[in-house]
N, C-alpha and C. Protein backbone atom coordinates (compact mmCIF):
# COMPACT_ATOMS: atom_id res chain seq x y z
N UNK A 1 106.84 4.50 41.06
CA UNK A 1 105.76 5.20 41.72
C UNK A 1 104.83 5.88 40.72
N UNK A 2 105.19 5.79 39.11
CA UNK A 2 104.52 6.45 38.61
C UNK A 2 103.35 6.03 38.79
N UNK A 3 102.48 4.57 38.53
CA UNK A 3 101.32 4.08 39.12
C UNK A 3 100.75 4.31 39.96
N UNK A 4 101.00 5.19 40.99
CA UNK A 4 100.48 6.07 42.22
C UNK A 4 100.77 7.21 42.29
N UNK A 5 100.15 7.69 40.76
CA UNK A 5 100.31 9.17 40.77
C UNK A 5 99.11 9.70 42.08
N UNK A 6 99.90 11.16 42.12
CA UNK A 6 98.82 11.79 43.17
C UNK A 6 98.44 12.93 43.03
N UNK A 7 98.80 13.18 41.49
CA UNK A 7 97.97 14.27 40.81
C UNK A 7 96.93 14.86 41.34
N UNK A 8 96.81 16.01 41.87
CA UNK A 8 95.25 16.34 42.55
C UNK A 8 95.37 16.60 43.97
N UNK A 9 96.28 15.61 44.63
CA UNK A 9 95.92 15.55 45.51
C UNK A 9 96.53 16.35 46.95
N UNK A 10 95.66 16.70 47.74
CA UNK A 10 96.04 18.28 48.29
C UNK A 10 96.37 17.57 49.59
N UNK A 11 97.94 17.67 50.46
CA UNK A 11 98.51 16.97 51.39
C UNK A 11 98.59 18.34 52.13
N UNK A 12 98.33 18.12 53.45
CA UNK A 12 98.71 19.50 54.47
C UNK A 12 99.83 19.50 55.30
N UNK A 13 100.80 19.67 55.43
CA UNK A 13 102.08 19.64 56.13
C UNK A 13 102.44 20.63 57.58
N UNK A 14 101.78 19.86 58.68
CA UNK A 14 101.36 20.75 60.17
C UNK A 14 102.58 20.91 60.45
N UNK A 15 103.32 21.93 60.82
CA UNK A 15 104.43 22.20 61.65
C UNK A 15 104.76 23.35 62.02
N UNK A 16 105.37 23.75 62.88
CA UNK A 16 105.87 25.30 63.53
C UNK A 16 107.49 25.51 63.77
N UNK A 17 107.84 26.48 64.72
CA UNK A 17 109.21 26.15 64.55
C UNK A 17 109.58 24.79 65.49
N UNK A 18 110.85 24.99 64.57
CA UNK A 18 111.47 23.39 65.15
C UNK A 18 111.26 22.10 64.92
N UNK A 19 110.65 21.95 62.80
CA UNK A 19 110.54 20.87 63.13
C UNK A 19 112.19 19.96 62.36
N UNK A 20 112.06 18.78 62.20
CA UNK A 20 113.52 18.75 61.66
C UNK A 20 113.31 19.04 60.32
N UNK A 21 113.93 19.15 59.60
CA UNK A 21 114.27 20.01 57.99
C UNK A 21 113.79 18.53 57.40
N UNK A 22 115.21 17.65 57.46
CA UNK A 22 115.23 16.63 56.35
C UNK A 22 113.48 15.76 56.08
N UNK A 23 112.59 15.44 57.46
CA UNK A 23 112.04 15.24 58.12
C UNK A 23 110.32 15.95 57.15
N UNK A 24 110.54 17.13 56.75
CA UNK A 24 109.68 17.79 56.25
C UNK A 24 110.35 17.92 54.49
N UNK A 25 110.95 18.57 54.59
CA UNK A 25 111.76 18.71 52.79
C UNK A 25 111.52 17.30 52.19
N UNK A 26 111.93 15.95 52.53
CA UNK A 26 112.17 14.79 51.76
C UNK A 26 110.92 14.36 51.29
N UNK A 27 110.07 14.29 52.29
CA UNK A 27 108.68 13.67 51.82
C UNK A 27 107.67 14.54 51.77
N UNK A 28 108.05 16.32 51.40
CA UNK A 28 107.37 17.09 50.34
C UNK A 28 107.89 16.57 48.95
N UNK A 29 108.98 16.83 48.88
CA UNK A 29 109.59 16.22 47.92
C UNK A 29 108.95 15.21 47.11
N UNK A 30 108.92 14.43 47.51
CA UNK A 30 108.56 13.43 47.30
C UNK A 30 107.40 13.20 47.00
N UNK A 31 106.25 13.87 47.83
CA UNK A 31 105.12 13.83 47.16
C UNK A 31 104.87 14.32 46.39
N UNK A 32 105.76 15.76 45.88
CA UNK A 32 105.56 16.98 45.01
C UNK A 32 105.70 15.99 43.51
N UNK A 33 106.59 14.88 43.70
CA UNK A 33 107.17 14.76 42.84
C UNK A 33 106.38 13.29 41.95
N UNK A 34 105.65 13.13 42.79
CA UNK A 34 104.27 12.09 42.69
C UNK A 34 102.97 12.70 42.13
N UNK A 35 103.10 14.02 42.38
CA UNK A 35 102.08 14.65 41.65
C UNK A 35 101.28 15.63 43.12
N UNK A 36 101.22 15.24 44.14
CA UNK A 36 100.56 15.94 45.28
C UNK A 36 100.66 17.25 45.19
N UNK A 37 99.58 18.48 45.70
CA UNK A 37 99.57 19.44 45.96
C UNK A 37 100.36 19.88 47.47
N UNK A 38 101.01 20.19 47.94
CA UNK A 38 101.38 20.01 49.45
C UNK A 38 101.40 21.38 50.07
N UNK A 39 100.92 21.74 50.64
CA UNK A 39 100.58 22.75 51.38
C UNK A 39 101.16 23.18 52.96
N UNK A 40 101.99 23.96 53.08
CA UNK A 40 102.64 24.34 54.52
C UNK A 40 102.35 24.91 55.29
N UNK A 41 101.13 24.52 56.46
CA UNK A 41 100.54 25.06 57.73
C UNK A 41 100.72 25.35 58.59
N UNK A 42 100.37 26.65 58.94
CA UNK A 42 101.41 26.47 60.60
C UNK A 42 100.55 27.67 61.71
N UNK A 43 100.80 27.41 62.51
CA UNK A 43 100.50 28.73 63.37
C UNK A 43 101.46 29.56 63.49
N UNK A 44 102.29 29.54 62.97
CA UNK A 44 103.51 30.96 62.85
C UNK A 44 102.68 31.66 61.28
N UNK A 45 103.31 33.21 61.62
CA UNK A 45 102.88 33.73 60.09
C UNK A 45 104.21 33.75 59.86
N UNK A 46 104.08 33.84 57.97
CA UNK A 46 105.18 34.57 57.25
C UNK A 46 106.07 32.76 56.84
N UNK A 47 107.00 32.87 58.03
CA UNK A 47 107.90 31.77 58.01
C UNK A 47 107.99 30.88 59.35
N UNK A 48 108.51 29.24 59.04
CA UNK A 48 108.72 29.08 60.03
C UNK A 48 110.41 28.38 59.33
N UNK A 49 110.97 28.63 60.79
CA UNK A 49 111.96 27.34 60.76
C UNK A 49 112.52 26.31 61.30
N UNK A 50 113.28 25.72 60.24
CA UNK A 50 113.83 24.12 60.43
C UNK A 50 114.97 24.31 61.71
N UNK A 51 114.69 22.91 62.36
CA UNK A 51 116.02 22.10 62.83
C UNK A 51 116.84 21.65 62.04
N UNK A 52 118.08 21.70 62.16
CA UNK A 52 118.80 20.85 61.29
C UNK A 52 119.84 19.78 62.01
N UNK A 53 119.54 18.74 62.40
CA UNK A 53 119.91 18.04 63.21
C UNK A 53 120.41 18.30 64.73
N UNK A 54 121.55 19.48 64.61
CA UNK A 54 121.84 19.89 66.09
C UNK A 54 122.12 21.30 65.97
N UNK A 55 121.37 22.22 65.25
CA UNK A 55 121.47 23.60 65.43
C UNK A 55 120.12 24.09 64.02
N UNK A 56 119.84 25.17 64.63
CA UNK A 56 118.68 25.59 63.39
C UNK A 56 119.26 25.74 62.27
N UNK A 57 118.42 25.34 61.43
CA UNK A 57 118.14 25.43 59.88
C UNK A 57 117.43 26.07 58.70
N UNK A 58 117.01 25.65 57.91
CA UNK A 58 116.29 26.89 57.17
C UNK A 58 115.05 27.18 57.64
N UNK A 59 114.76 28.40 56.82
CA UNK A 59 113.22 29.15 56.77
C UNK A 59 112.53 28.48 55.70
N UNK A 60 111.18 28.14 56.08
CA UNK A 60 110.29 28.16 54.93
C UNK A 60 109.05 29.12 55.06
N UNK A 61 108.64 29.11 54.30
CA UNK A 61 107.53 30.29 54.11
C UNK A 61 106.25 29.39 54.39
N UNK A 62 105.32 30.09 54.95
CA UNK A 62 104.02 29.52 55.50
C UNK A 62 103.05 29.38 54.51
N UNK A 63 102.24 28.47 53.98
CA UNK A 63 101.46 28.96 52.56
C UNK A 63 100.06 29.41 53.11
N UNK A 64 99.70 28.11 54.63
CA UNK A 64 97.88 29.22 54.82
C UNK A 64 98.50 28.64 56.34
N UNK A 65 98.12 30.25 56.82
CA UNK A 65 98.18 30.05 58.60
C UNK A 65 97.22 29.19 59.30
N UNK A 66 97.73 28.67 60.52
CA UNK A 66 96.35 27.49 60.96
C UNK A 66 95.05 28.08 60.99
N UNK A 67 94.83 29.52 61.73
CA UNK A 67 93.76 29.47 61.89
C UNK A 67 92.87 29.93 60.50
N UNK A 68 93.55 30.00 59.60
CA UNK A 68 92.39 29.89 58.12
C UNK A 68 92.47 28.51 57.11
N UNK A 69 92.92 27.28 57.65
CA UNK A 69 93.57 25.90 57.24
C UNK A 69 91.91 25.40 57.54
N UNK A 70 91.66 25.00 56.49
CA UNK A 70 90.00 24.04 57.14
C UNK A 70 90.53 22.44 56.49
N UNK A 71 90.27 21.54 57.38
CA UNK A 71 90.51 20.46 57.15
C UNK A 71 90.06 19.50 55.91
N UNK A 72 89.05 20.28 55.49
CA UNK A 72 87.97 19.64 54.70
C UNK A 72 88.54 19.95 53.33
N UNK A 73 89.62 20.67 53.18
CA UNK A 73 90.20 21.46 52.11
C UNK A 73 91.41 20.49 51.43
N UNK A 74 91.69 19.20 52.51
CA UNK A 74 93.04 18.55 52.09
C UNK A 74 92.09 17.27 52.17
N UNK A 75 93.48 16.24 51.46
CA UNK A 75 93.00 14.71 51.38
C UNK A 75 94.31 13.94 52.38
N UNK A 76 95.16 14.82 52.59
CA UNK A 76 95.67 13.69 53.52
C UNK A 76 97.04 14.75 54.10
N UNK A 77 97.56 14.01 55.84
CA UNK A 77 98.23 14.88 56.48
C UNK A 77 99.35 14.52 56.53
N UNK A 78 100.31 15.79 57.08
CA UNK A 78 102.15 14.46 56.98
C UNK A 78 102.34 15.60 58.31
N UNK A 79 102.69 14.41 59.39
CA UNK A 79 103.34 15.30 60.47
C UNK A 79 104.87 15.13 60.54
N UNK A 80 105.46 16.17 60.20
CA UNK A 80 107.24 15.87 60.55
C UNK A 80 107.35 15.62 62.18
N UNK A 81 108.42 15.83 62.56
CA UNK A 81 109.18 15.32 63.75
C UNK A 81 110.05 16.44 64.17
N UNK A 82 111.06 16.01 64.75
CA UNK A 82 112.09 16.96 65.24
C UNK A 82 111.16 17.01 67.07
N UNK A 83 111.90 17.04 68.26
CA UNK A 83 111.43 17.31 69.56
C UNK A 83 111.00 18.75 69.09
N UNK A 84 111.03 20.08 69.11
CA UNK A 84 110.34 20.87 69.17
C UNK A 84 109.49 21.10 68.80
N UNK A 85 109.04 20.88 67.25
CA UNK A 85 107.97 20.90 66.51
C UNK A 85 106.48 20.16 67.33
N UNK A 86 106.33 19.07 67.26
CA UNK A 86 105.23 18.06 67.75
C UNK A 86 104.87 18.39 69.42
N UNK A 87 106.17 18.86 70.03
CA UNK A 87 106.42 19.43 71.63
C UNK A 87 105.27 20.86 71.50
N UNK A 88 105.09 21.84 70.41
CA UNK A 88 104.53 22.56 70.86
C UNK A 88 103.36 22.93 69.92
N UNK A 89 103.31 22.15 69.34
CA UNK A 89 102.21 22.24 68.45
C UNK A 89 101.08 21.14 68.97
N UNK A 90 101.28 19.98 70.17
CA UNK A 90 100.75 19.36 71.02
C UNK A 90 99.74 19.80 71.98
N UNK A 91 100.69 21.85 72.63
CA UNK A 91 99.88 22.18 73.24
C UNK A 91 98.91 23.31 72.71
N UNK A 92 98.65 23.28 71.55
CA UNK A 92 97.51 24.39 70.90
C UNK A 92 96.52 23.51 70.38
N UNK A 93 95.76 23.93 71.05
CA UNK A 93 94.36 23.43 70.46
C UNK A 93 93.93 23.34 69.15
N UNK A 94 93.99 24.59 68.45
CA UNK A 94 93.85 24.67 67.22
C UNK A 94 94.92 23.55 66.11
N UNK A 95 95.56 23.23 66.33
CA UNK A 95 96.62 22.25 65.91
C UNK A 95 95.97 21.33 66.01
N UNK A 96 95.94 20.86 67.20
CA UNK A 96 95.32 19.46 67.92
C UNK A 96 93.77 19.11 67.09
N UNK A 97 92.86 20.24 66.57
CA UNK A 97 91.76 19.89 66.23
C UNK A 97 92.23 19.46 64.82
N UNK A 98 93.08 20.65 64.22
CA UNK A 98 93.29 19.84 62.61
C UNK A 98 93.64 18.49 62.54
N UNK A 99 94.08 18.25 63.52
CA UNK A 99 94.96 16.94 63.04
C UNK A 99 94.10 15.85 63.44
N UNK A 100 93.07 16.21 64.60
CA UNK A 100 92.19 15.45 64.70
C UNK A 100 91.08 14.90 63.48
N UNK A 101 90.69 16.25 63.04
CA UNK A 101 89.80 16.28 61.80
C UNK A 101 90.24 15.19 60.92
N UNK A 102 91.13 14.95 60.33
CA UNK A 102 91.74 14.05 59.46
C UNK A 102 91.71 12.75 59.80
N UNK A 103 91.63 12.28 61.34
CA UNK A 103 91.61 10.88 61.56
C UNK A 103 90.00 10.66 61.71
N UNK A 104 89.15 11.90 62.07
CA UNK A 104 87.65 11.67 62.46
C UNK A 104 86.81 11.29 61.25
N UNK A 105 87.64 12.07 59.99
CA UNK A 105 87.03 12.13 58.63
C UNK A 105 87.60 10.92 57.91
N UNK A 106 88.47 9.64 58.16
CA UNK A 106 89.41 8.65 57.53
C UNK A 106 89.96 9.11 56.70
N UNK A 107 90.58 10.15 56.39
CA UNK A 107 91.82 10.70 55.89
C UNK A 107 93.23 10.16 56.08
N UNK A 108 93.72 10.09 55.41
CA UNK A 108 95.72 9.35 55.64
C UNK A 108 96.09 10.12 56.11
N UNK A 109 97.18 9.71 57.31
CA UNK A 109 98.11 10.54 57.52
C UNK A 109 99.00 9.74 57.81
N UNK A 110 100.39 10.58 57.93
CA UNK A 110 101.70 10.27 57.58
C UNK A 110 102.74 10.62 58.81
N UNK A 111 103.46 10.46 59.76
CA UNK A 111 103.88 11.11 60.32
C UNK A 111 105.18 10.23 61.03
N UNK A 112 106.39 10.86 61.44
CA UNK A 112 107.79 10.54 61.73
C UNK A 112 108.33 10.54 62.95
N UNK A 113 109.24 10.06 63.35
CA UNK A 113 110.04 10.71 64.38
C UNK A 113 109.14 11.02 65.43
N UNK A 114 109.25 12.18 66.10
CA UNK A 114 108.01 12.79 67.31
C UNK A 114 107.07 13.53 66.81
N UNK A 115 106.57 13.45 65.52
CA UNK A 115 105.36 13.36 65.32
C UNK A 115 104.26 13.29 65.82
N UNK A 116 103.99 11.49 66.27
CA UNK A 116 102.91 10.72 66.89
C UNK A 116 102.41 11.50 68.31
N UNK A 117 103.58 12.22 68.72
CA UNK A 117 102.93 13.05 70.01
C UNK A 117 101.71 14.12 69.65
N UNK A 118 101.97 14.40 68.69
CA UNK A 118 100.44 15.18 68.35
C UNK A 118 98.95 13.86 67.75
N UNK A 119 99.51 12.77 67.60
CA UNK A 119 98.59 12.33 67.14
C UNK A 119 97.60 11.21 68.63
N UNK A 120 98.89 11.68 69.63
CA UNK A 120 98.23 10.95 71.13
C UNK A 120 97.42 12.32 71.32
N UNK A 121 97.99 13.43 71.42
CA UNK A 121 97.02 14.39 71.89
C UNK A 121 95.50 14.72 71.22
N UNK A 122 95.83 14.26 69.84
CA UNK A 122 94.10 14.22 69.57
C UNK A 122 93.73 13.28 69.25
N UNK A 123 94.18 12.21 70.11
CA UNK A 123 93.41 11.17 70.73
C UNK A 123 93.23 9.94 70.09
N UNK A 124 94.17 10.08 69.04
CA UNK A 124 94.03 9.21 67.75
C UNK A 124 95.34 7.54 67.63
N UNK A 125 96.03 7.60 68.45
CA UNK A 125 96.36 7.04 68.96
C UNK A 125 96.40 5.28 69.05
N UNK A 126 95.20 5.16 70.57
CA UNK A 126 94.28 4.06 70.91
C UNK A 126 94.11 3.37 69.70
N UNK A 127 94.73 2.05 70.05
CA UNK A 127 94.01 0.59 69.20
C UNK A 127 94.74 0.64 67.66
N UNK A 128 95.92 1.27 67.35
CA UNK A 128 96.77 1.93 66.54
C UNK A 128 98.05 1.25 66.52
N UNK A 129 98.78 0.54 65.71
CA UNK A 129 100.00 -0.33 65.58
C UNK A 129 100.81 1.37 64.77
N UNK A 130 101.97 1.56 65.55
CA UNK A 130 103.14 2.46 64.85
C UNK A 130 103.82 2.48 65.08
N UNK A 131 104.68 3.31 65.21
CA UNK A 131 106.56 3.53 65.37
C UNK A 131 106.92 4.60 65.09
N UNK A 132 108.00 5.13 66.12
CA UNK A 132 107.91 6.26 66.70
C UNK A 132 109.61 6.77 66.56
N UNK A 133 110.21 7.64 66.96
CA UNK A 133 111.18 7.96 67.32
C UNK A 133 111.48 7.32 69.42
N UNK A 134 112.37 6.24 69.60
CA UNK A 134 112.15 5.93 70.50
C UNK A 134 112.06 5.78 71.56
N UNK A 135 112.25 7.32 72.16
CA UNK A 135 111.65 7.88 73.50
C UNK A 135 110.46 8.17 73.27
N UNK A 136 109.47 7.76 72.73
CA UNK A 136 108.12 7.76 72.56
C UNK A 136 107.60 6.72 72.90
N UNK A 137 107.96 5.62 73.10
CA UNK A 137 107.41 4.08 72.98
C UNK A 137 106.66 4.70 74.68
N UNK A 138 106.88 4.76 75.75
CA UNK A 138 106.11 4.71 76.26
C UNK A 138 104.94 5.62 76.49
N UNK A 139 105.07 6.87 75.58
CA UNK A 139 103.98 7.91 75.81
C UNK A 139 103.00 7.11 74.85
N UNK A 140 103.63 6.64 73.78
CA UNK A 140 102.42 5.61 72.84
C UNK A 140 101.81 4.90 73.16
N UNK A 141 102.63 3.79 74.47
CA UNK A 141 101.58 3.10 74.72
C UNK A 141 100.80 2.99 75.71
N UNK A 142 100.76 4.24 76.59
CA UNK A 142 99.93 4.82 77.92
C UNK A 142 99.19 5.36 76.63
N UNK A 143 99.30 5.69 75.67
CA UNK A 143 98.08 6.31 75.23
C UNK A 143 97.03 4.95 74.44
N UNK A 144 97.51 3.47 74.51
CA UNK A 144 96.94 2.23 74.16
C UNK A 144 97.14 2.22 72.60
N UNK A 145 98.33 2.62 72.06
CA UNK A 145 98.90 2.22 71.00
C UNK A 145 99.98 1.07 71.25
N UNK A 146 100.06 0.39 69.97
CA UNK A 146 101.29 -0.98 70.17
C UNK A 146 102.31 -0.01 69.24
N UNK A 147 103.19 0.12 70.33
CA UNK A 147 104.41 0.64 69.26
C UNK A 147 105.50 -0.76 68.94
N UNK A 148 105.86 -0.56 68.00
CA UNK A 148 106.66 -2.10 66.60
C UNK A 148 108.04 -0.84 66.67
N UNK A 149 108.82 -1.27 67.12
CA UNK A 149 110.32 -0.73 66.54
C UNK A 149 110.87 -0.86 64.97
N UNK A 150 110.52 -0.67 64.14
CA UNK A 150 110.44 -0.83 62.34
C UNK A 150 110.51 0.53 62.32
N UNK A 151 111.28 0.48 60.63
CA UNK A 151 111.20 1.68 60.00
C UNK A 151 110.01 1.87 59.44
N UNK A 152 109.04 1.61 59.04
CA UNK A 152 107.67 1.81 58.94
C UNK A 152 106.98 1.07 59.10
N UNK A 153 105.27 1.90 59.70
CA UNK A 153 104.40 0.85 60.13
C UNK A 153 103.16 1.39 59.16
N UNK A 154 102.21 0.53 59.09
CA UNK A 154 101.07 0.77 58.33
C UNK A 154 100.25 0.60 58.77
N UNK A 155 99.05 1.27 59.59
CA UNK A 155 97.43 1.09 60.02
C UNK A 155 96.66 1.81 59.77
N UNK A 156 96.04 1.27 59.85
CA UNK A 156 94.22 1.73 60.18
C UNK A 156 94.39 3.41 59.24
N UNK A 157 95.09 3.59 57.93
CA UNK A 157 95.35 4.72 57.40
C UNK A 157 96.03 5.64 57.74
N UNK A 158 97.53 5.12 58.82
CA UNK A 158 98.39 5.80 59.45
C UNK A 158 99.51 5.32 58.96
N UNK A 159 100.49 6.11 58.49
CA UNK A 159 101.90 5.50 58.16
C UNK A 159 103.08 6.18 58.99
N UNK A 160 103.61 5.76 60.00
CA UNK A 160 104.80 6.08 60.74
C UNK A 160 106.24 5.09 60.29
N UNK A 161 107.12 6.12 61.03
CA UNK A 161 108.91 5.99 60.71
C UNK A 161 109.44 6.42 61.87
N UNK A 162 110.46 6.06 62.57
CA UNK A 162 111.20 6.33 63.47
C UNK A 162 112.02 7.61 63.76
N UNK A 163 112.79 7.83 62.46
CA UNK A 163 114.24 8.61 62.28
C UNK A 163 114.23 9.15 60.79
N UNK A 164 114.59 10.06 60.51
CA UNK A 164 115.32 10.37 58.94
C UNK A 164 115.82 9.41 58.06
N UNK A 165 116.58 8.13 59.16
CA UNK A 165 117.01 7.12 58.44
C UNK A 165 116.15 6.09 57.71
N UNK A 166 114.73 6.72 58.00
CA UNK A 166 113.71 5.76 57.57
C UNK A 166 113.05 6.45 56.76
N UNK A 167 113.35 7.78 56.17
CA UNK A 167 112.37 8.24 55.15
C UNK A 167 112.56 7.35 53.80
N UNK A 168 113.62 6.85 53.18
CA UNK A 168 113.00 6.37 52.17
C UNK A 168 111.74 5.28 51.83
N UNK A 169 111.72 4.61 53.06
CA UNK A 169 110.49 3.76 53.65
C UNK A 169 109.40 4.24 53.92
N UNK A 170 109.73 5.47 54.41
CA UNK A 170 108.48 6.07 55.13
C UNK A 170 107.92 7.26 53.92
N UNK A 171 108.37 7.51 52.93
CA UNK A 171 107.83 8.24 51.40
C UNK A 171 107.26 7.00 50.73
N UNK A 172 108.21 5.62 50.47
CA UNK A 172 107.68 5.21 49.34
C UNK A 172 105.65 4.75 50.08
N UNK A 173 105.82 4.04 51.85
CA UNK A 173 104.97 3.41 52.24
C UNK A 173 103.50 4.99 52.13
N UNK A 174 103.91 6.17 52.48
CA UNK A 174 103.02 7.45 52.47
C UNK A 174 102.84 7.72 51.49
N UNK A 175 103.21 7.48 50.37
CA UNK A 175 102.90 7.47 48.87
C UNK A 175 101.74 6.87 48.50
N UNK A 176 101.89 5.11 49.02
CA UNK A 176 101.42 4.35 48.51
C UNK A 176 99.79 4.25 49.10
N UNK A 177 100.04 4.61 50.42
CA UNK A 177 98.97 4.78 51.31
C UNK A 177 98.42 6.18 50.38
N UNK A 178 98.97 7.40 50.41
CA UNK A 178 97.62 8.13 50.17
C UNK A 178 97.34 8.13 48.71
N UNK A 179 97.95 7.00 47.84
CA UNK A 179 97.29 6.87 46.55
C UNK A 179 96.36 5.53 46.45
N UNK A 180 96.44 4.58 47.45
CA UNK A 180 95.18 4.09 47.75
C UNK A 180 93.79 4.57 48.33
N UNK A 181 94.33 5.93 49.15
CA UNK A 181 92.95 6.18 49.56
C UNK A 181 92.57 7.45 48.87
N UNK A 182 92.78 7.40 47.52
CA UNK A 182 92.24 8.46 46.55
C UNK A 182 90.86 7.27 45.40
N UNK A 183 91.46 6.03 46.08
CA UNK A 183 90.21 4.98 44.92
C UNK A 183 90.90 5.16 44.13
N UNK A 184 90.53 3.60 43.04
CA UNK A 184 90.84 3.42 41.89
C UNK A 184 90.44 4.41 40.74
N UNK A 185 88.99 5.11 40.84
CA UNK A 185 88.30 5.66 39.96
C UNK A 185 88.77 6.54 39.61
N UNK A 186 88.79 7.70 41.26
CA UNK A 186 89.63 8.99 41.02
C UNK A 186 91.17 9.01 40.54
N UNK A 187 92.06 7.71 41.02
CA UNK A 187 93.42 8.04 40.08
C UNK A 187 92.91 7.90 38.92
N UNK A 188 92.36 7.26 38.09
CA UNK A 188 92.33 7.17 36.69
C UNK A 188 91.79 8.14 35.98
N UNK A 189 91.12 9.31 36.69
CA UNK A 189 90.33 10.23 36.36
C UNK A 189 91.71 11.01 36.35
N UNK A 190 92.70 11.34 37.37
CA UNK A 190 93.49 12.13 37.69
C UNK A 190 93.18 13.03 38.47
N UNK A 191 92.12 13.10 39.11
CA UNK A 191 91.38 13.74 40.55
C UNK A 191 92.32 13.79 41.63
């Protein structure tokens, strides 16, 4: 992955409480470790915390609360998963617009598990090949997405994964995606 460094590049990580841990930690990780700036947003102040599969998990600390998060400030989004997280960050508006911003502006985004439920609510969805965690398949495709049962899918500058069991697929493919859409010029610059 060294060839897709991502030096520079400023990733926003939407979540509140409840989203799953592994889900968010692996593919910060991961990008941190690619070179990305990654940034932890949320509408909670202070901290929020993790699921950890079947009982809560850790705290992380919030780095910029949503409502001072401007979209225009990042190059690309990663929505974790976990049912609670995407469940209620679905119904705030302010959520719903960031995440919109990023698909209105062709920005990458990245997102897992029940994720994609925030990405039906701002509308982004429609005419969209992904994969979901799979009690989603039918909210995806009332919203006129083709959901593909795969551990990762790749469109239109969207990269989805099913489960945890698919992050190593779903880092190397969100890697690769948001170091293509930094251009050839700017990686070589290190931008």
């Amino acid at each position: 992955m060294a060839s897709q460094t991502l030096s520079g590049l400023k990733v926003a990580i939407l979540v509140t409480d409840g989203f799953e841990q592994v889900e968010m930690t692996e593919p910060r990780n991961a990008l941190d470790a690619a070179g990305a700036d990654t940034t932890l947003v949320s509408p909670m102040g202070g901290e929020v915390k993790a699921w950890d599969f079947t009982d809560w998990g850790d705290t992380f600390p919030v780095d910029v609360h949503l409502d001072d998060a401007r979209p225009d400030a990042f190059d690309a989004l990663l929505l974790p998963g976990g049912v609670i997280n995407p469940d209620a960050l679905r119904t705030l508006p302010g959520a719903v617009a960031f995440a919109r911003a990023f698909f209105d502006a062709g920005k990458p985004v990245a997102s897992i598990c029940h994720g994609p439920w925030t990405i039906i609510e701002a509308g982004a969805a429609r005419g969209r090949r992904l994969t979901s965690w799979p009690s989603l398949k039918t909210d995806l495709e009332n919203a006129g997405a083709a959901w593909i049962d795969r551990d990762v899918v790749v469109d239109q500058g969207l990269v989805t994964s099913r489960k945890p069991d698919d992050i190593p697929a779903f880092n190397r493919e969100a890697i690769a995606l948001f170091a293509a859409a930094r251009g050839p010029s700017r990686q070589a610059a290190g931008e």
